[in-house]
C-alpha atoms as a PDB file:
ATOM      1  CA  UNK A   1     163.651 134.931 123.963  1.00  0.00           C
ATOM      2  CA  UNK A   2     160.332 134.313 122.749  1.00  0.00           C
ATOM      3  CA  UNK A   3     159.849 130.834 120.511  1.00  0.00           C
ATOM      4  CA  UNK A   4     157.498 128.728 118.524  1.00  0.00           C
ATOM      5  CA  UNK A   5     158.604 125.403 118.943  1.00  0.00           C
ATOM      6  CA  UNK A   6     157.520 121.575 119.504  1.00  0.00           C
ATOM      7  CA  UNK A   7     158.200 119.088 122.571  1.00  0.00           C
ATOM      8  CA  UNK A   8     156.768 116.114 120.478  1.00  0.00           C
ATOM      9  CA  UNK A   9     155.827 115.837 116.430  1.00  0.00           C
ATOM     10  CA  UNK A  10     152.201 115.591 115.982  1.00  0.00           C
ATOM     11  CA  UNK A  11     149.334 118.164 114.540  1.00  0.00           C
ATOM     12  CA  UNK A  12     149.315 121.633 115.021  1.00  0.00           C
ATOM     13  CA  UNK A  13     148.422 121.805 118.575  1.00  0.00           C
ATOM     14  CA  UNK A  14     151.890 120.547 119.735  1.00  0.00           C
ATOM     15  CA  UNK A  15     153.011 124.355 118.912  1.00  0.00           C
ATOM     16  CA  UNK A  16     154.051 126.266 121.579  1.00  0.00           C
ATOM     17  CA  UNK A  17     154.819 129.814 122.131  1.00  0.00           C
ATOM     18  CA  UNK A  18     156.790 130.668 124.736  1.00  0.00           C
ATOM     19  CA  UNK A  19     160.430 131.748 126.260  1.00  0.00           C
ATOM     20  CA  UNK A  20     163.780 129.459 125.869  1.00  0.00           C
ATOM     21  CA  UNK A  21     167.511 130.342 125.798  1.00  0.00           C
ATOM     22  CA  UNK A  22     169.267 132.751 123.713  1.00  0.00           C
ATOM     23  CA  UNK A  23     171.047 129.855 122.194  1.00  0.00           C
ATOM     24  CA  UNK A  24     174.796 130.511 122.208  1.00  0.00           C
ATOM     25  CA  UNK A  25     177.078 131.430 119.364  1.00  0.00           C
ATOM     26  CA  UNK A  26     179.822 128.961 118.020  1.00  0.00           C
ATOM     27  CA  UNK A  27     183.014 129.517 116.224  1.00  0.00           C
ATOM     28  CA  UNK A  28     181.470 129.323 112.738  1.00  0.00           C
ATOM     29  CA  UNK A  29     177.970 130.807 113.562  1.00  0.00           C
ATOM     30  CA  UNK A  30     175.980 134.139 113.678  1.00  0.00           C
ATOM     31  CA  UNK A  31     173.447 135.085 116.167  1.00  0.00           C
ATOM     32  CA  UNK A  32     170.543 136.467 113.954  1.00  0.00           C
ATOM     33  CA  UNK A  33     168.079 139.035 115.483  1.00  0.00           C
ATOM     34  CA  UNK A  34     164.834 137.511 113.140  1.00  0.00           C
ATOM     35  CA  UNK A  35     163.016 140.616 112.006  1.00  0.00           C
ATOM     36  CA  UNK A  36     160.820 138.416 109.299  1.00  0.00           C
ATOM     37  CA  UNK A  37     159.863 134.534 108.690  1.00  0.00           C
ATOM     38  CA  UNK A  38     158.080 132.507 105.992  1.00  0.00           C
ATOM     39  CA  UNK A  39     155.986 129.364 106.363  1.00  0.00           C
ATOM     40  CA  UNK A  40     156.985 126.203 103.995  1.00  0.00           C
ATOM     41  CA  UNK A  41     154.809 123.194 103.284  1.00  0.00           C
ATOM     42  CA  UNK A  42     157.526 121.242 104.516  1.00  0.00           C
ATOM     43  CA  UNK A  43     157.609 122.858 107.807  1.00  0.00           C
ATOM     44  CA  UNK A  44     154.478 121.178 108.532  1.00  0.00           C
ATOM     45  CA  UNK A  45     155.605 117.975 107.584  1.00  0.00           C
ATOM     46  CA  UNK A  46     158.395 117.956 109.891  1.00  0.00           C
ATOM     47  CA  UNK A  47     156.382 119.402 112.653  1.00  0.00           C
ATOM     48  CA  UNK A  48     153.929 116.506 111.511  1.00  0.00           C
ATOM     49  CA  UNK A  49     156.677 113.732 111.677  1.00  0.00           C
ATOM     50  CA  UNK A  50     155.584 113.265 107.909  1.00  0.00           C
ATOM     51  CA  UNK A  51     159.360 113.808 106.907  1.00  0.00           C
ATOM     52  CA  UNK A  52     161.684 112.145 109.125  1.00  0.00           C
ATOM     53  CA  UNK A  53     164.266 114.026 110.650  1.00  0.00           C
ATOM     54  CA  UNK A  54     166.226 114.887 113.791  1.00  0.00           C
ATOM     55  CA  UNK A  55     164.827 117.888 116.041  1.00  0.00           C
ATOM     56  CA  UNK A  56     166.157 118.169 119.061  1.00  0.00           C
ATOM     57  CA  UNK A  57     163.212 119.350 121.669  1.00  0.00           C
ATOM     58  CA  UNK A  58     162.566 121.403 122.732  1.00  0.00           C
ATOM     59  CA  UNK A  59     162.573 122.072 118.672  1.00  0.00           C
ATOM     60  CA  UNK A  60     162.043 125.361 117.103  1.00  0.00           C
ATOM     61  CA  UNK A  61     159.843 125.277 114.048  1.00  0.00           C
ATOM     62  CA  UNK A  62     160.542 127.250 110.984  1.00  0.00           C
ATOM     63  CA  UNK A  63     163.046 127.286 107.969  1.00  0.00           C
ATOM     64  CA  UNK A  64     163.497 131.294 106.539  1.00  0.00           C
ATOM     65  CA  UNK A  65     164.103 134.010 108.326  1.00  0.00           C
ATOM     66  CA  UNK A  66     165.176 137.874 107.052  1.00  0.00           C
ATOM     67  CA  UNK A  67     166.866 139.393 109.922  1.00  0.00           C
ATOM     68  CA  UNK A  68     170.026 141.674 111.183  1.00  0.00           C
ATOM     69  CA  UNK A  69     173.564 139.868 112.676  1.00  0.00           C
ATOM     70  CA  UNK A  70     173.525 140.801 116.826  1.00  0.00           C
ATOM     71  CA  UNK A  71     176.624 138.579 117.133  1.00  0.00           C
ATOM     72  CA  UNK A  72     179.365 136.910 115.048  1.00  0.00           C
ATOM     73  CA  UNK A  73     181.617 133.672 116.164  1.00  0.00           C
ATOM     74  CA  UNK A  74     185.712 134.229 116.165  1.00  0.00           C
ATOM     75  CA  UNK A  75     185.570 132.349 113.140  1.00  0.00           C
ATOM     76  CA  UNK A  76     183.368 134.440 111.160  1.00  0.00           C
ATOM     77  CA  UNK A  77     185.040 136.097 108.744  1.00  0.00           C
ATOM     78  CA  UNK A  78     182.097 137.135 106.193  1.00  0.00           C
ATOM     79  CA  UNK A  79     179.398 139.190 108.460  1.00  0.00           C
ATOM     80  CA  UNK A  80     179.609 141.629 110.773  1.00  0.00           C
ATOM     81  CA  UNK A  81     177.452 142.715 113.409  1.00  0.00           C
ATOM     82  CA  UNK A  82     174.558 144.833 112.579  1.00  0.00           C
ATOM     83  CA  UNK A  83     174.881 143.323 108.736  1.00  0.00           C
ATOM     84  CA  UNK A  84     171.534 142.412 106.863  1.00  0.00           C
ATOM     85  CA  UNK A  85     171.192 138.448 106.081  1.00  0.00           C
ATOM     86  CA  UNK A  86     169.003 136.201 105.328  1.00  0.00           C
ATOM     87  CA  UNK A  87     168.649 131.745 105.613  1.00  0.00           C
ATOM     88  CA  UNK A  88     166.574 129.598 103.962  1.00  0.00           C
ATOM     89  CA  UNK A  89     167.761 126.429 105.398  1.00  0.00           C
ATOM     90  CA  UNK A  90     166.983 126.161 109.387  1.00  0.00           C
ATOM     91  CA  UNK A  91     165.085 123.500 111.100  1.00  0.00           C
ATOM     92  CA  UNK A  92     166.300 119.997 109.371  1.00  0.00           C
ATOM     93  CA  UNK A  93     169.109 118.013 110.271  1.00  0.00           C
ATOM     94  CA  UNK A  94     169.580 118.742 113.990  1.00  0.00           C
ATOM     95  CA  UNK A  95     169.841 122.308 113.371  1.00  0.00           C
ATOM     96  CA  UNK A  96     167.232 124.373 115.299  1.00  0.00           C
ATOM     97  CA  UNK A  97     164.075 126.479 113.423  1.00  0.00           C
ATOM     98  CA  UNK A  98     164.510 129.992 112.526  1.00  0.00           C
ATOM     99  CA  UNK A  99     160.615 130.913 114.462  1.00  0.00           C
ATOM    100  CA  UNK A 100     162.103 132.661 117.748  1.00  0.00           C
ATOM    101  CA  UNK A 101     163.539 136.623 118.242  1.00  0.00           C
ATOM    102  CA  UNK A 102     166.845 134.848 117.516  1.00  0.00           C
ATOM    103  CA  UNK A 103     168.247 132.521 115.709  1.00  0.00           C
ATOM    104  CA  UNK A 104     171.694 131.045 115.130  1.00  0.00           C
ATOM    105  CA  UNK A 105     172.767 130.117 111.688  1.00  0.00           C
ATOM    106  CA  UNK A 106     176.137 128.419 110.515  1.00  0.00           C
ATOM    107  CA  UNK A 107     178.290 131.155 108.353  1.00  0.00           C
ATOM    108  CA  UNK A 108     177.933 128.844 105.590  1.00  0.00           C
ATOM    109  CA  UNK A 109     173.968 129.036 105.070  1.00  0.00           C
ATOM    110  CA  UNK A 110     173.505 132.871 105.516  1.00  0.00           C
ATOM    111  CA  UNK A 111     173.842 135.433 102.866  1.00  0.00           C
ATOM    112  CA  UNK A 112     173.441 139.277 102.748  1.00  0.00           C
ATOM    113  CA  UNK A 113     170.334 140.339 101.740  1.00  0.00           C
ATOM    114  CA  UNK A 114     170.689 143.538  99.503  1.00  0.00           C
ATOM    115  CA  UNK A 115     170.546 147.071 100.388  1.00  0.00           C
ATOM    116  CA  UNK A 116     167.079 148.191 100.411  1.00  0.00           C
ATOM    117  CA  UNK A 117     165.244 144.672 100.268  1.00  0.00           C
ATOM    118  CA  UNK A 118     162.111 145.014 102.120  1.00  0.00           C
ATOM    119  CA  UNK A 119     162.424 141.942 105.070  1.00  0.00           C
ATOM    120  CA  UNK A 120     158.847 140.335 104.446  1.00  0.00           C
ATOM    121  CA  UNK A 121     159.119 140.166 100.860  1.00  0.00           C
ATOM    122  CA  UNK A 122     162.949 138.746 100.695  1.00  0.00           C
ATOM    123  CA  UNK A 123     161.682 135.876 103.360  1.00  0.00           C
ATOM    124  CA  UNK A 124     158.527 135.261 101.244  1.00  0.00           C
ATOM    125  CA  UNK A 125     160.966 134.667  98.207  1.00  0.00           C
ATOM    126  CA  UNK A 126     164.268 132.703  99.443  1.00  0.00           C
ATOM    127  CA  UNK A 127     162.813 129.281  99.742  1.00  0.00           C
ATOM    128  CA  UNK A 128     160.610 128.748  96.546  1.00  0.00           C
ATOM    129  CA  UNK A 129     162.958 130.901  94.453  1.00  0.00           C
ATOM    130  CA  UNK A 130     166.198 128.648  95.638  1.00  0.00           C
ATOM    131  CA  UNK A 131     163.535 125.557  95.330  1.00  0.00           C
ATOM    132  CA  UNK A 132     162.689 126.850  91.879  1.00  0.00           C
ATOM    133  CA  UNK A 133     166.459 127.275  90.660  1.00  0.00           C
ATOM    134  CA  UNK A 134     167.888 124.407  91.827  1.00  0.00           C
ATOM    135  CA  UNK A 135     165.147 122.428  90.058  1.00  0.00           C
ATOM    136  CA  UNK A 136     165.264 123.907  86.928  1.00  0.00           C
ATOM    137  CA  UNK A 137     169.166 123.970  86.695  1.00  0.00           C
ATOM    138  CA  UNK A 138     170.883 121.403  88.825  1.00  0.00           C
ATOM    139  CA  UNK A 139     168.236 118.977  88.470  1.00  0.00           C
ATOM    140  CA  UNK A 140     166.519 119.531  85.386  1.00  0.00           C
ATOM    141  CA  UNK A 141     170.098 121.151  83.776  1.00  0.00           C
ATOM    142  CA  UNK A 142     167.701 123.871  81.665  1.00  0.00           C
ATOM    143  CA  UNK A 143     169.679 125.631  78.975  1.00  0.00           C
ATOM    144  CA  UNK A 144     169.307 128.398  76.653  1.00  0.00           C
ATOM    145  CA  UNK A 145     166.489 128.240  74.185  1.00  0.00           C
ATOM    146  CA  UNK A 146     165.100 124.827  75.446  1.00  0.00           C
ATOM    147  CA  UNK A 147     161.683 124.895  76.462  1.00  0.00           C
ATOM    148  CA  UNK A 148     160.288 124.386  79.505  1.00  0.00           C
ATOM    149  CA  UNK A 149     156.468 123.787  81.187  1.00  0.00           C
ATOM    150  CA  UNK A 150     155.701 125.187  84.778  1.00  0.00           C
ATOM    151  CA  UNK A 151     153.004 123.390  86.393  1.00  0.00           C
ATOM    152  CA  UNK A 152     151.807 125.459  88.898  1.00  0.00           C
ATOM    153  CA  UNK A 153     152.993 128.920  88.223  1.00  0.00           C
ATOM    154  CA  UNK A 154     150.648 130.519  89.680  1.00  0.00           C
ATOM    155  CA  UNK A 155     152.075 129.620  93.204  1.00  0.00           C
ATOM    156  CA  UNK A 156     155.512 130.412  94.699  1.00  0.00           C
ATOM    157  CA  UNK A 157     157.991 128.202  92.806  1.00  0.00           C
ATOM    158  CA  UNK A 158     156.067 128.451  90.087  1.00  0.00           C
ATOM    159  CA  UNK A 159     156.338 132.028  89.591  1.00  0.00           C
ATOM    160  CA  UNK A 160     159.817 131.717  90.495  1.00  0.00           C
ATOM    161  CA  UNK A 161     160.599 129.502  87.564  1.00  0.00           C
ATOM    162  CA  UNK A 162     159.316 131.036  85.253  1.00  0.00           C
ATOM    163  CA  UNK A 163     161.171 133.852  86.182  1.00  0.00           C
ATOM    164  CA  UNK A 164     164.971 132.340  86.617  1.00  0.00           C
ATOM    165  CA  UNK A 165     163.577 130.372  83.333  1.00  0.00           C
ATOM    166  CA  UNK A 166     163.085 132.863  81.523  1.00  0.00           C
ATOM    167  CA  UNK A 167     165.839 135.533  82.378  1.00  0.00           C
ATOM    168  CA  UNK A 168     167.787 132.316  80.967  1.00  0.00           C
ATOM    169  CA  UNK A 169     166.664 132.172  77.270  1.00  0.00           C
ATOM    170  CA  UNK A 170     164.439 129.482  78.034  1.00  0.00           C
ATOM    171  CA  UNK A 171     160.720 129.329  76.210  1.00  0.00           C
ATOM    172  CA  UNK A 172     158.447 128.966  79.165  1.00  0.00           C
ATOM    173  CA  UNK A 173     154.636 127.417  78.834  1.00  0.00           C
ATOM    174  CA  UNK A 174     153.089 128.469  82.171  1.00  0.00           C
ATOM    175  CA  UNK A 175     150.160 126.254  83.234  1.00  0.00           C
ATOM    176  CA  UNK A 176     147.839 127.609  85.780  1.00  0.00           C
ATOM    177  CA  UNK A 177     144.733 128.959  87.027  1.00  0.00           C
ATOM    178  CA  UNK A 178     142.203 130.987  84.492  1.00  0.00           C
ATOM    179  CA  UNK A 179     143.184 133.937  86.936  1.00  0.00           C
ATOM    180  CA  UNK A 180     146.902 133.679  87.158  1.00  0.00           C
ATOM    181  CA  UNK A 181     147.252 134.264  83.583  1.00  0.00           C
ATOM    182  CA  UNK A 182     148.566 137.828  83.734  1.00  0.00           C
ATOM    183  CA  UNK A 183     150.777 137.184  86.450  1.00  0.00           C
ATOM    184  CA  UNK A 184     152.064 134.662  84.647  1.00  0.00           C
ATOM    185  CA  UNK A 185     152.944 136.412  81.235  1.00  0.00           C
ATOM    186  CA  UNK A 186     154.029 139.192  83.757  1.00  0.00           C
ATOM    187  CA  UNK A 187     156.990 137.089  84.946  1.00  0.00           C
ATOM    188  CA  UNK A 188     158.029 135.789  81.496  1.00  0.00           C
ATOM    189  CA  UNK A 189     155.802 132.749  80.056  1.00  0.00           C
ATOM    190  CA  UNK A 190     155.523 132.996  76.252  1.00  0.00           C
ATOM    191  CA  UNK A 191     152.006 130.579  76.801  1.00  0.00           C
ATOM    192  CA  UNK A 192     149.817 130.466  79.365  1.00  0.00           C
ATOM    193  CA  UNK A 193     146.935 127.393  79.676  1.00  0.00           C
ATOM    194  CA  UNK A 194     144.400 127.137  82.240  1.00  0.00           C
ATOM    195  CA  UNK A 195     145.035 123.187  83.935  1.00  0.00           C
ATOM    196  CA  UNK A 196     140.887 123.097  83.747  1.00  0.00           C
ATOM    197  CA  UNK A 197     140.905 123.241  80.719  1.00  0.00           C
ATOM    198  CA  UNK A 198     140.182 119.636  78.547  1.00  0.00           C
ATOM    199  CA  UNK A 199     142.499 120.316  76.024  1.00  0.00           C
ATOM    200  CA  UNK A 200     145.301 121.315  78.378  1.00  0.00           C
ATOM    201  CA  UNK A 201     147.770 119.006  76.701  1.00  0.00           C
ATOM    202  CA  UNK A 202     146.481 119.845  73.159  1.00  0.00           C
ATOM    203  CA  UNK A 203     147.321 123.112  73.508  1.00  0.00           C
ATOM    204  CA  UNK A 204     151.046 122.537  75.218  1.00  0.00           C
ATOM    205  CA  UNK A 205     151.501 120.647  72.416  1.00  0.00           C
ATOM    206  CA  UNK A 206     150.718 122.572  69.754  1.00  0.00           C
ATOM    207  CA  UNK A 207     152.978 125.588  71.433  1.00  0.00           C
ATOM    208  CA  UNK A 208     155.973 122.745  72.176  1.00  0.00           C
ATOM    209  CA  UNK A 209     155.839 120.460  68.474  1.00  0.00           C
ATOM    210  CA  UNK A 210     159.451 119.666  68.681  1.00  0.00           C
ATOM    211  CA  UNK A 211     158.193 118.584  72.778  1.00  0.00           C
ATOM    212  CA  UNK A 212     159.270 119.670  75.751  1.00  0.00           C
ATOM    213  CA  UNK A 213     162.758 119.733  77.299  1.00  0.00           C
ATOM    214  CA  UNK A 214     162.110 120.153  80.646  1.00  0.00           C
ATOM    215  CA  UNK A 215     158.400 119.766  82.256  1.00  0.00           C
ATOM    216  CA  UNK A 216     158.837 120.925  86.506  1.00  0.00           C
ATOM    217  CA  UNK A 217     155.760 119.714  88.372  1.00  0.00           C
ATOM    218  CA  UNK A 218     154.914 122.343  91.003  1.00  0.00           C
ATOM    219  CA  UNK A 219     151.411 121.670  91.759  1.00  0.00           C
ATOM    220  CA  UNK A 220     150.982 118.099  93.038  1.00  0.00           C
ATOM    221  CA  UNK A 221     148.840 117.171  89.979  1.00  0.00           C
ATOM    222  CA  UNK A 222     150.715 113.860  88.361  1.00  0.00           C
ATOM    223  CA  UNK A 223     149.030 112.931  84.686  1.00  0.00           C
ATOM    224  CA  UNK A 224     152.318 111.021  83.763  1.00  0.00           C
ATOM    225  CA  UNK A 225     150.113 109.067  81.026  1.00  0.00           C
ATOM    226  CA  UNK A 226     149.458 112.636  79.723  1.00  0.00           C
ATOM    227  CA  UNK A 227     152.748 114.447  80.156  1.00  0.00           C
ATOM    228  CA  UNK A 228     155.441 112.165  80.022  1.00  0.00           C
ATOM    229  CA  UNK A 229     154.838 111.673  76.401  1.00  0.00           C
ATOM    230  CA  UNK A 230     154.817 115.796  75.336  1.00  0.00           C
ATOM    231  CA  UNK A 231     158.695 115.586  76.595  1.00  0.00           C
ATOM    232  CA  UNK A 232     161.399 116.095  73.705  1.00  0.00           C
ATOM    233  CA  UNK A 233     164.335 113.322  73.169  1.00  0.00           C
ATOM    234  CA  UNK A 234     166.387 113.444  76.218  1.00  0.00           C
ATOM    235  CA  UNK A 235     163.365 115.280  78.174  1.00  0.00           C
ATOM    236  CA  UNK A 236     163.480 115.545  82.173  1.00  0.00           C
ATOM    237  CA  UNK A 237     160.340 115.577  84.319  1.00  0.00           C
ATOM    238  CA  UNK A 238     161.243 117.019  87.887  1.00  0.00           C
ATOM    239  CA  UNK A 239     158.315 116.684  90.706  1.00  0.00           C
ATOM    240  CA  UNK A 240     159.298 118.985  93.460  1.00  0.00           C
ATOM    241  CA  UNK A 241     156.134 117.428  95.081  1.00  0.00           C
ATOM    242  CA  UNK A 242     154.875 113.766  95.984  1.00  0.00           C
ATOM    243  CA  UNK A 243     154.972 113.258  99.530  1.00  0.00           C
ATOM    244  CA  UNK A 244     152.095 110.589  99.917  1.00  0.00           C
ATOM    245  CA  UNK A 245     151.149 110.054  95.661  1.00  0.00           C
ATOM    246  CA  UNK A 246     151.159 106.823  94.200  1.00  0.00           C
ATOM    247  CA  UNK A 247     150.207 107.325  90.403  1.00  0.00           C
ATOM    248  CA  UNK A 248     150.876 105.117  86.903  1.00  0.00           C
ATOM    249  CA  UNK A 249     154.035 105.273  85.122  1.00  0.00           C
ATOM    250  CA  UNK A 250     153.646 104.905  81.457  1.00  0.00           C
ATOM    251  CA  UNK A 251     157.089 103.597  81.677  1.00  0.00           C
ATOM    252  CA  UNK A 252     157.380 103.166  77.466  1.00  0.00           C
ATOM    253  CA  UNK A 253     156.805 106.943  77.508  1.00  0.00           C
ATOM    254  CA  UNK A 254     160.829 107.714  79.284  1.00  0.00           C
ATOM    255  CA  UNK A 255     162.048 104.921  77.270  1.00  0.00           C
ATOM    256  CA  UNK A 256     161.589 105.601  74.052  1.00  0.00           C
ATOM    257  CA  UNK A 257     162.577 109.305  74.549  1.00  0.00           C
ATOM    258  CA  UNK A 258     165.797 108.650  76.360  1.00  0.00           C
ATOM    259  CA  UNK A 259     163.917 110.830  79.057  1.00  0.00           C
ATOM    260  CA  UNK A 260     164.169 110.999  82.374  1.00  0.00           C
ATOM    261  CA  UNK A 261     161.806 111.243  85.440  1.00  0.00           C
ATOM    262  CA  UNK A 262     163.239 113.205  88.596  1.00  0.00           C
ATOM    263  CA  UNK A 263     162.483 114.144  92.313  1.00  0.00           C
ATOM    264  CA  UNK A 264     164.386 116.759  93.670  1.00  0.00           C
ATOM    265  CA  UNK A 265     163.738 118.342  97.562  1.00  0.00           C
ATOM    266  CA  UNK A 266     165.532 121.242  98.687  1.00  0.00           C
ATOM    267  CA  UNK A 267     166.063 120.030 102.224  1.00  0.00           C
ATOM    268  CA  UNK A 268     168.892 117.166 100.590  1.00  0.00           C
ATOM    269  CA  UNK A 269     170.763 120.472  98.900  1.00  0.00           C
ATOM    270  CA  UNK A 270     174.523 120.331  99.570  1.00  0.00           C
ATOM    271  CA  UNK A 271     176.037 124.057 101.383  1.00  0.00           C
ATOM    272  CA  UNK A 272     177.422 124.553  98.003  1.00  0.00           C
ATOM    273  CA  UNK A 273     174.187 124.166  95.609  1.00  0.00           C
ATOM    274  CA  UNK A 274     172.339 126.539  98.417  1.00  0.00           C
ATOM    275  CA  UNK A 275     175.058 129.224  97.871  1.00  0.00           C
ATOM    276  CA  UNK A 276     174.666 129.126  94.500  1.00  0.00           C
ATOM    277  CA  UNK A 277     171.242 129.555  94.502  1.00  0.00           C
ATOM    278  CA  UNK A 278     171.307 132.282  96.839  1.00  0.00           C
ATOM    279  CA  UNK A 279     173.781 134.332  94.457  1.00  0.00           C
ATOM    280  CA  UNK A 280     171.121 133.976  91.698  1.00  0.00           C
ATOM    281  CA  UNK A 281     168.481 135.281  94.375  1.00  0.00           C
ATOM    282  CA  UNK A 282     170.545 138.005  95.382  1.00  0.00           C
ATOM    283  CA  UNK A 283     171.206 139.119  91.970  1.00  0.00           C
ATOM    284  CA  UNK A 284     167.162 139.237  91.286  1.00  0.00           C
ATOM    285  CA  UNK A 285     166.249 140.623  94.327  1.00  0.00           C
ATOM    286  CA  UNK A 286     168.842 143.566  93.446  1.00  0.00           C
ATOM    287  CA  UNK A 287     167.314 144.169  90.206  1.00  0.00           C
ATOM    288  CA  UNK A 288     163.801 143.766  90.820  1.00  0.00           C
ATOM    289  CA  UNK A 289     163.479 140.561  88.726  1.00  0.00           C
ATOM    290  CA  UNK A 290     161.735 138.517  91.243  1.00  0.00           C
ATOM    291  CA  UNK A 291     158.451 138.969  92.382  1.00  0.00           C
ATOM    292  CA  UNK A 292     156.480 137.161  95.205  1.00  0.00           C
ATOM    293  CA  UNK A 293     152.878 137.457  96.340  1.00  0.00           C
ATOM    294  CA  UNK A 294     152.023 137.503  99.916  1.00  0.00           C
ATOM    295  CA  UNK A 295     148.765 136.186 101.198  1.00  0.00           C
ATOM    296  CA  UNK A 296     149.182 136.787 105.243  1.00  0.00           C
ATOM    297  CA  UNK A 297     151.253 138.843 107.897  1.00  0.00           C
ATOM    298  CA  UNK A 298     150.580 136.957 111.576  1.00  0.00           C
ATOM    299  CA  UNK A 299     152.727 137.094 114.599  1.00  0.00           C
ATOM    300  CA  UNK A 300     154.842 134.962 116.366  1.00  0.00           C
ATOM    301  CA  UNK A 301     152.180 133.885 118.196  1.00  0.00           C
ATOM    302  CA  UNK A 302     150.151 132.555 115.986  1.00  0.00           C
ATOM    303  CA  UNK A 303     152.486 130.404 114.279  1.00  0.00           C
ATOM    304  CA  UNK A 304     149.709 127.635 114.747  1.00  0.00           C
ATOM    305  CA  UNK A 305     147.473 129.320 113.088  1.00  0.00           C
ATOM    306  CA  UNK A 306     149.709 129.953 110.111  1.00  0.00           C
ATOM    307  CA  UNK A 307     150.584 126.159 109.569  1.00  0.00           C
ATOM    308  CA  UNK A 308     147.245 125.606 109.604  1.00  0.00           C
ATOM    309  CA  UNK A 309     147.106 127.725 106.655  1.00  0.00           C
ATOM    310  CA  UNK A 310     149.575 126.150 104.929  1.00  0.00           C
ATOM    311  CA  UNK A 311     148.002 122.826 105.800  1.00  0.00           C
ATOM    312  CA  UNK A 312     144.230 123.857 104.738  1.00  0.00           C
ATOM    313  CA  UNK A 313     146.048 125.683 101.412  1.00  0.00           C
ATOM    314  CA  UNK A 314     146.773 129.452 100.633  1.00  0.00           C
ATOM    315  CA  UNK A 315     146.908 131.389  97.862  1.00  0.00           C
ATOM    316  CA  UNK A 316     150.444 133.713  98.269  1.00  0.00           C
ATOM    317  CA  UNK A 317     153.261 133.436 100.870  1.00  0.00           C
ATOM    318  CA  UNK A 318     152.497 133.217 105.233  1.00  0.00           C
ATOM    319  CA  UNK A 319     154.791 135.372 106.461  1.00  0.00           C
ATOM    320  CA  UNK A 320     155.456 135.830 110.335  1.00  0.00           C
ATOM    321  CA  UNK A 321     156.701 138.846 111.977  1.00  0.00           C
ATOM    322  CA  UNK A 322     158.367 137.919 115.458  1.00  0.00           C
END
């Protein structure tokens, strides 16, 4: 089968295309014909060697894939072949990347993907919208009514929290570009503030005066001296970002408000948080609640090329077709 994978961490150029085993099907797994696959910032930092973990070479790269079951394990007991399914949570641990014609997956990390889903948007979705739910309610434990800032929600997760935020009764300031701002108020934020602007935290605070319950940091942009005190009594900052920052901590600012700062990766997920997620997903993708914006199609075969991309910074989702 034709792969993208590594022999050795290191830049981009390490990325090879070429053929490798059909790898073979265990009790518990499914053999997953990949007809769509998505491009993570992550990905590139365990390609990189930035983010420590096992990858057996040769490794395939990759995390999401949309594809169609070609064969099930005796075990199996959920799919069938020929079924629709989708994974967001390849290439980490040992397990092998989801970049290659096929792709095994264990039972337990692949879902269906609903009737009529369209492949390359559903892959360009699974990641930052189970990144984005997670964050905002098994991290950050966002309820009804609270409200809640999205740094960032112009981008992937962004948009996807303000979304699941929203759908949720929460009251969602959306900070972003000047340009985002209708996309923004199209996926639920009651407020929308350009982050250029000089009176950025003015104006969150003015729309927040009883503060903020919940501020997620999507955009790599700490200002802890300016946001940590905005938060409420009992407030929770989540950064889903910070490989590599070093910034203050105005550390008066969480104790006096009971408040909380948070990190929270996706990759350290349990099986049980992912499936969780992946019902909420389901349940937007079947009601065309969550939207996603692409910003390039490439082949297999330039796979380098599209974690470059990611490296050099993209506006919308890299998808791959294999």
């Amino acid at each position: 089968m034709r792969a993208a994978y590594v022999t050795e961490l290191g830049s981009t150029d390490t990325i090879r295309i070429g053929e490798l085993p059909r790898p073979s099907v265990g009790a518990s797994d499914v053999l997953v014909r990949t007809q769509a696959l998505a491009v993570n910032y992550v990905d590139t930092l365990i390609r990189s060697g930035r983010y420590p973990t096992r990858t057996p070479f040769p490794f395939v790269i990759g995390r999401d894939l949309v594809g169609v079951a070609a064969a099930c394990g005796d075990a199996v007991d959920r799919f069938r072949v020929g079924d629709a399914v989708w994974c967001n949570s390849l290439g980490h641990g040992g397990r092998q990347g989801s970049f290659a014609e096929y792709a095994i997956v264990p039972q337990d990390r692949l879902y269906p993907l609903p009737g009529g889903a369209d492949p390359a948007e559903a892959v360009a979705l699974v990641h930052p919208a189970a990144t984005a739910y997670l964050g905002l309610f098994r991290t950050a434990q966002l309820r009804y009514g609270q409200r809640v800032v999205v740094s960032g929600a112009g981008g992937s997760v962004g948009t996807a929290a303000v979304q699941f935020a929203a759908a949720a009764g929460a009251h969602v300031i959306a900070t972003a570009r000047a340009e985002d701002a209708d996309w923004c108020r199209a996926a639920g934020a009651e407020a929308v503030f350009d982050y250029n602007d000089s009176e950025l935290w003015a104006r969150i605070a003015a729309a927040a005066p009883a503060g903020v319950d919940v501020f997620l940091e999507t955009s790599r942009h700490y200002a802890f001296e300016r946001t940590l005190p905005l938060l409420a009594h009992d407030g929770r900052f989540v950064a889903i970002t910070g490989m590599g920052a070093t910034v203050p901590l105005p550390l008066d600012q969480l104790y006096l408000r009971d408040a909380s700062l948070r990190g929270f990766v996706i990759s350290n997920a349990s099986v049980g948080d992912l499936a969780e997620a992946a019902h909420a997903i389901n349940d937007g993708i079947s009601r065309r609640l969550l939207r996603v914006r692409i910003g390039a199609r490439l082949s297999l075969e330039e796979s380098a090329q599209a974690h470059r991309l990611m490296e050099k910074g993209t506006r919308g989702r890299i998808v791959v077709l294999p």
